[in-house]
Protein backbone atom coordinates (compact mmCIF):
# COMPACT_ATOMS: atom_id res chain seq x y z
CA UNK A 1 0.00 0.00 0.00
CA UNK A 2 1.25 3.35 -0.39
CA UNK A 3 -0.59 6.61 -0.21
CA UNK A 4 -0.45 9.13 -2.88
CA UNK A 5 2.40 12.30 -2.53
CA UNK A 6 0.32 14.75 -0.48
CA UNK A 7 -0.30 11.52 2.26
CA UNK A 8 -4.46 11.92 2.20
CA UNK A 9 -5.45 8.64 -0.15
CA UNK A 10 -4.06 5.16 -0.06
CA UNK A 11 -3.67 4.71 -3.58
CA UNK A 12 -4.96 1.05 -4.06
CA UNK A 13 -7.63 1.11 -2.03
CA UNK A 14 -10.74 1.85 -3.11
CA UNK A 15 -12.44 4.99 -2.57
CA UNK A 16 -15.96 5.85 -1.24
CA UNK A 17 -16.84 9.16 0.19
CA UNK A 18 -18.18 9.60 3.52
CA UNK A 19 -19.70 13.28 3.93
CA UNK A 20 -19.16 12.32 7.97
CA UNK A 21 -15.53 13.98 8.44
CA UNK A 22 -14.96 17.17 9.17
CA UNK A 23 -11.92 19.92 9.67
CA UNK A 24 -8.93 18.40 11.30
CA UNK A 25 -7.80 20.71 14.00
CA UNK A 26 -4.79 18.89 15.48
CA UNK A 27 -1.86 17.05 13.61
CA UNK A 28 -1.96 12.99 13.53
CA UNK A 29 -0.31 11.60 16.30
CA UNK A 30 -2.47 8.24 16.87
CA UNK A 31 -3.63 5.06 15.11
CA UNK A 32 -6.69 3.61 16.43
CA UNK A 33 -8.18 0.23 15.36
CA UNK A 34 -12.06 -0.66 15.64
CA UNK A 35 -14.14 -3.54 14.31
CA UNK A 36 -17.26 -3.72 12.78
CA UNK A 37 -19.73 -6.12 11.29
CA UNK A 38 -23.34 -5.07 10.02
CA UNK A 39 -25.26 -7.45 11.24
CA UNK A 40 -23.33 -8.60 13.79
CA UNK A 41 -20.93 -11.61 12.32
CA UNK A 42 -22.00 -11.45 9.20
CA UNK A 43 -19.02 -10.50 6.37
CA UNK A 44 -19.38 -9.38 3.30
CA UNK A 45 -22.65 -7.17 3.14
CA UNK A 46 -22.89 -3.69 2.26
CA UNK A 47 -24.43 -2.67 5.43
CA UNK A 48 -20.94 -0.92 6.11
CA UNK A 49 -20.82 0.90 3.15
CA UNK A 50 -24.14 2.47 4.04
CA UNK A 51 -23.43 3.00 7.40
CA UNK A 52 -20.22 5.14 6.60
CA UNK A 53 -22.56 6.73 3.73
CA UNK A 54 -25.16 7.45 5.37
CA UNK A 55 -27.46 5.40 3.69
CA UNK A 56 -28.43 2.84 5.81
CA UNK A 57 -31.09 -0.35 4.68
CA UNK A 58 -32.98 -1.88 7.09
CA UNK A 59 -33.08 -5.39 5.39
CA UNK A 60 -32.55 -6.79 8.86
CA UNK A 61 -34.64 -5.00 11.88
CA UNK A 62 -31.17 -4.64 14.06
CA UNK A 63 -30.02 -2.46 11.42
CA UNK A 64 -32.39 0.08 12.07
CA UNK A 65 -30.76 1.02 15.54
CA UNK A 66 -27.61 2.17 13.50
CA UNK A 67 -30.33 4.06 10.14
CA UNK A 68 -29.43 8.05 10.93
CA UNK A 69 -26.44 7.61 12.82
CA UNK A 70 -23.56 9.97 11.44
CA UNK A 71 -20.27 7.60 12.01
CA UNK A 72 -17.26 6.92 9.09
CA UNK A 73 -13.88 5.86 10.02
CA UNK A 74 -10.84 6.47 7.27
CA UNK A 75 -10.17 2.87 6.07
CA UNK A 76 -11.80 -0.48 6.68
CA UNK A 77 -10.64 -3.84 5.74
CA UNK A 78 -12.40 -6.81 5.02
CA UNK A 79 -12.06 -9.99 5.96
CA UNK A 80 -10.43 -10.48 2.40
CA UNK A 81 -7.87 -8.04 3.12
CA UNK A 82 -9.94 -5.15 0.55
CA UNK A 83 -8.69 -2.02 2.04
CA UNK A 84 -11.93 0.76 1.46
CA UNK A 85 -11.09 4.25 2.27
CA UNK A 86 -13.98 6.72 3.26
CA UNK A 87 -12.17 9.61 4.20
CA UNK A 88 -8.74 11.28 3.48
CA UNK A 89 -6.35 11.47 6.61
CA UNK A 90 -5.80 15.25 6.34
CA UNK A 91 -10.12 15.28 7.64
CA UNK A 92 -11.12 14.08 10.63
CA UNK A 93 -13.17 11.18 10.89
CA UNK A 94 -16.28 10.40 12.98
CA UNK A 95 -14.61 7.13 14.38
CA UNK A 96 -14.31 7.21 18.59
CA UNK A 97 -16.85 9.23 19.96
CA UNK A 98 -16.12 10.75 23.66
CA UNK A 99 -12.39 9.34 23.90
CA UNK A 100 -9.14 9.88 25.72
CA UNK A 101 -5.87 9.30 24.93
CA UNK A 102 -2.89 9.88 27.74
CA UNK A 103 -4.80 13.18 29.05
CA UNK A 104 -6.26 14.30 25.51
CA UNK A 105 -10.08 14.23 24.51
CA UNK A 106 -11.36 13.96 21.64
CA UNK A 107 -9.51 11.79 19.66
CA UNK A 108 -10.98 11.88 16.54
CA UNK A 109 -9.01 15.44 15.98
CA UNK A 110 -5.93 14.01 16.25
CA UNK A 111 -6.15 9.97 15.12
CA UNK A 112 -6.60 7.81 12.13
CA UNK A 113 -9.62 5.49 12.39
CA UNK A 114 -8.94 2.15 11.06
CA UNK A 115 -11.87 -0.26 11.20
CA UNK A 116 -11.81 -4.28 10.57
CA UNK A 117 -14.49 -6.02 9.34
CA UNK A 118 -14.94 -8.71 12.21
CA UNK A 119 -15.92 -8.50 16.32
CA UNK A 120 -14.79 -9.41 19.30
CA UNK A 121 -14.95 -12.94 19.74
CA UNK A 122 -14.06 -14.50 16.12
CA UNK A 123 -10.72 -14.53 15.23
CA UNK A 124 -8.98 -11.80 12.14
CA UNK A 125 -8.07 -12.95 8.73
CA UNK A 126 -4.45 -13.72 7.91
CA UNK A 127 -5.01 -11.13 5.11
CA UNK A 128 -6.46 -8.28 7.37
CA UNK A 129 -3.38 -8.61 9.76
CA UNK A 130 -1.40 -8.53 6.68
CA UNK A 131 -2.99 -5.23 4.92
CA UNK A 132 -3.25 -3.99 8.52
CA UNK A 133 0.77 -4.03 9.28
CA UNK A 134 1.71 -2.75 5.76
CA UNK A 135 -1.28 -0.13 5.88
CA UNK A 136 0.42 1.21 9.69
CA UNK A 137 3.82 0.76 8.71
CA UNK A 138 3.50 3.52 5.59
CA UNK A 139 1.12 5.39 7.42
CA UNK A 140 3.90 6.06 10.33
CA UNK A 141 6.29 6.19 7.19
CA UNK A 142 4.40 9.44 7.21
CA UNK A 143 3.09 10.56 9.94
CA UNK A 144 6.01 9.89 12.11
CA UNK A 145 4.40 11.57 15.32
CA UNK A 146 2.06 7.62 15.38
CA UNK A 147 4.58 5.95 17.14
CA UNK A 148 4.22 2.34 18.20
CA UNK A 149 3.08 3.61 21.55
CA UNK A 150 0.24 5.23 20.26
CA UNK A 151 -1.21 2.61 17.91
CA UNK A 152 -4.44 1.38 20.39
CA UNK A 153 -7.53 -0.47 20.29
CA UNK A 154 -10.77 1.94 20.75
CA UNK A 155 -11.27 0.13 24.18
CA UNK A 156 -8.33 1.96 25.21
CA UNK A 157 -9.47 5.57 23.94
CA UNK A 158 -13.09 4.71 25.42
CA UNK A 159 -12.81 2.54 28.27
CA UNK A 160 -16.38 1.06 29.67
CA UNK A 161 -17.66 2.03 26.32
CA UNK A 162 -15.97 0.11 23.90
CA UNK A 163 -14.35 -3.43 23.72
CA UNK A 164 -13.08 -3.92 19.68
CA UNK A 165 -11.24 -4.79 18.73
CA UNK A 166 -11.82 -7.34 21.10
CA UNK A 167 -9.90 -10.30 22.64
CA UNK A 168 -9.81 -11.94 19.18
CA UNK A 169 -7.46 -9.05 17.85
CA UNK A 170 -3.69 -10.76 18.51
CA UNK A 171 -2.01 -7.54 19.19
CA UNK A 172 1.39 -9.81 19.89
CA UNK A 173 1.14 -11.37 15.98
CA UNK A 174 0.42 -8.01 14.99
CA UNK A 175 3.49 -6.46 16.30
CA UNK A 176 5.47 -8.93 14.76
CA UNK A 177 4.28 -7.99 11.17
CA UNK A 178 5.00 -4.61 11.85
CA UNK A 179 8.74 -5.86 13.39
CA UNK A 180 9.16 -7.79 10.04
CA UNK A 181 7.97 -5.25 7.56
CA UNK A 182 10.35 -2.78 8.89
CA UNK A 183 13.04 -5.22 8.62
């Protein structure tokens, strides 16, 4: 993966607008990584698409508790390792919600919202851990402040209020991609 010169677009991921972003008032210091899965554990549907669109269908009734909410996050992956980008990394993204990182609110100013398509309990895809590491490893290529400190799950932004990615995410497999891609 590598983003295009001015660092807002992944260039081979594919690219769907999210009119939920907004002005970006702080520089990028933080990665944070989310799951997702519209209806719960099932893969594949478009639910997601129209969630970070704003065009929800309520082909299943639990969808209609998410219909109207305004949420995006920059980039998911699927289970298939597809990375889909929704909104450039020079906006802020609609991604944590009331969040705290080491004394700082509000971390959607300041963080790049990375969601994979999966929950809590069901293990991750070979291919999303894959896409994931390269993905963070040219995304601190440049945005240097994102250091490996300050890559986090949204449970630890919104503690009590969030759990993904969940005990399925295998942060110590994770770390060695990103160990191994830097060489």
């Amino acid at each position: 993966m590598r983003l295009e010169p001015f660092g807002r677009w992944f260039e081979q991921a594919q690219h769907r607008f999210s009119g939920f972003a907004g002005a970006r008032p702080k520089s990028i210091s933080l990665l944070v990584i989310h799951n997702i899965s519209l209806p719960p554990q099932l893969y594949g549907a478009p639910y997601i698409d129209q969630l970070f669109l704003g065009c929800v269908q309520t082909d299943y009734p639990i969808l209609a508790s998410v219909k109207g909410l305004q949420v995006s996050a920059h980039l998911l992956i699927r289970r298939d390792g597809q990375a889909i980008q929704y909104v450039p990394f020079d906006r802020r993204a609609w991604h944590a919600g009331i969040s705290c990182f080491a004394g700082e609110d509000n971390c959607n100013d300041y963080a790049i919202g990375i969601e994979l398509e999966g929950s809590d309990q069901y293990p991750y895809s070979d291919s999303q851990y894959q896409q994931l590491a390269a993905i963070t490893i040219e995304l601190q290529r440049h945005y240097p402040a994102i250091s490996s400190d300050r890559i986090v799950g949204h449970c630890d932004i919104a503690p009590g209020r969030k759990t993904d990615p969940g005990e399925a995410f295998d942060w110590s497999y994770f770390r060695q991609l990103l160990q191994r891609l830097r060489g």
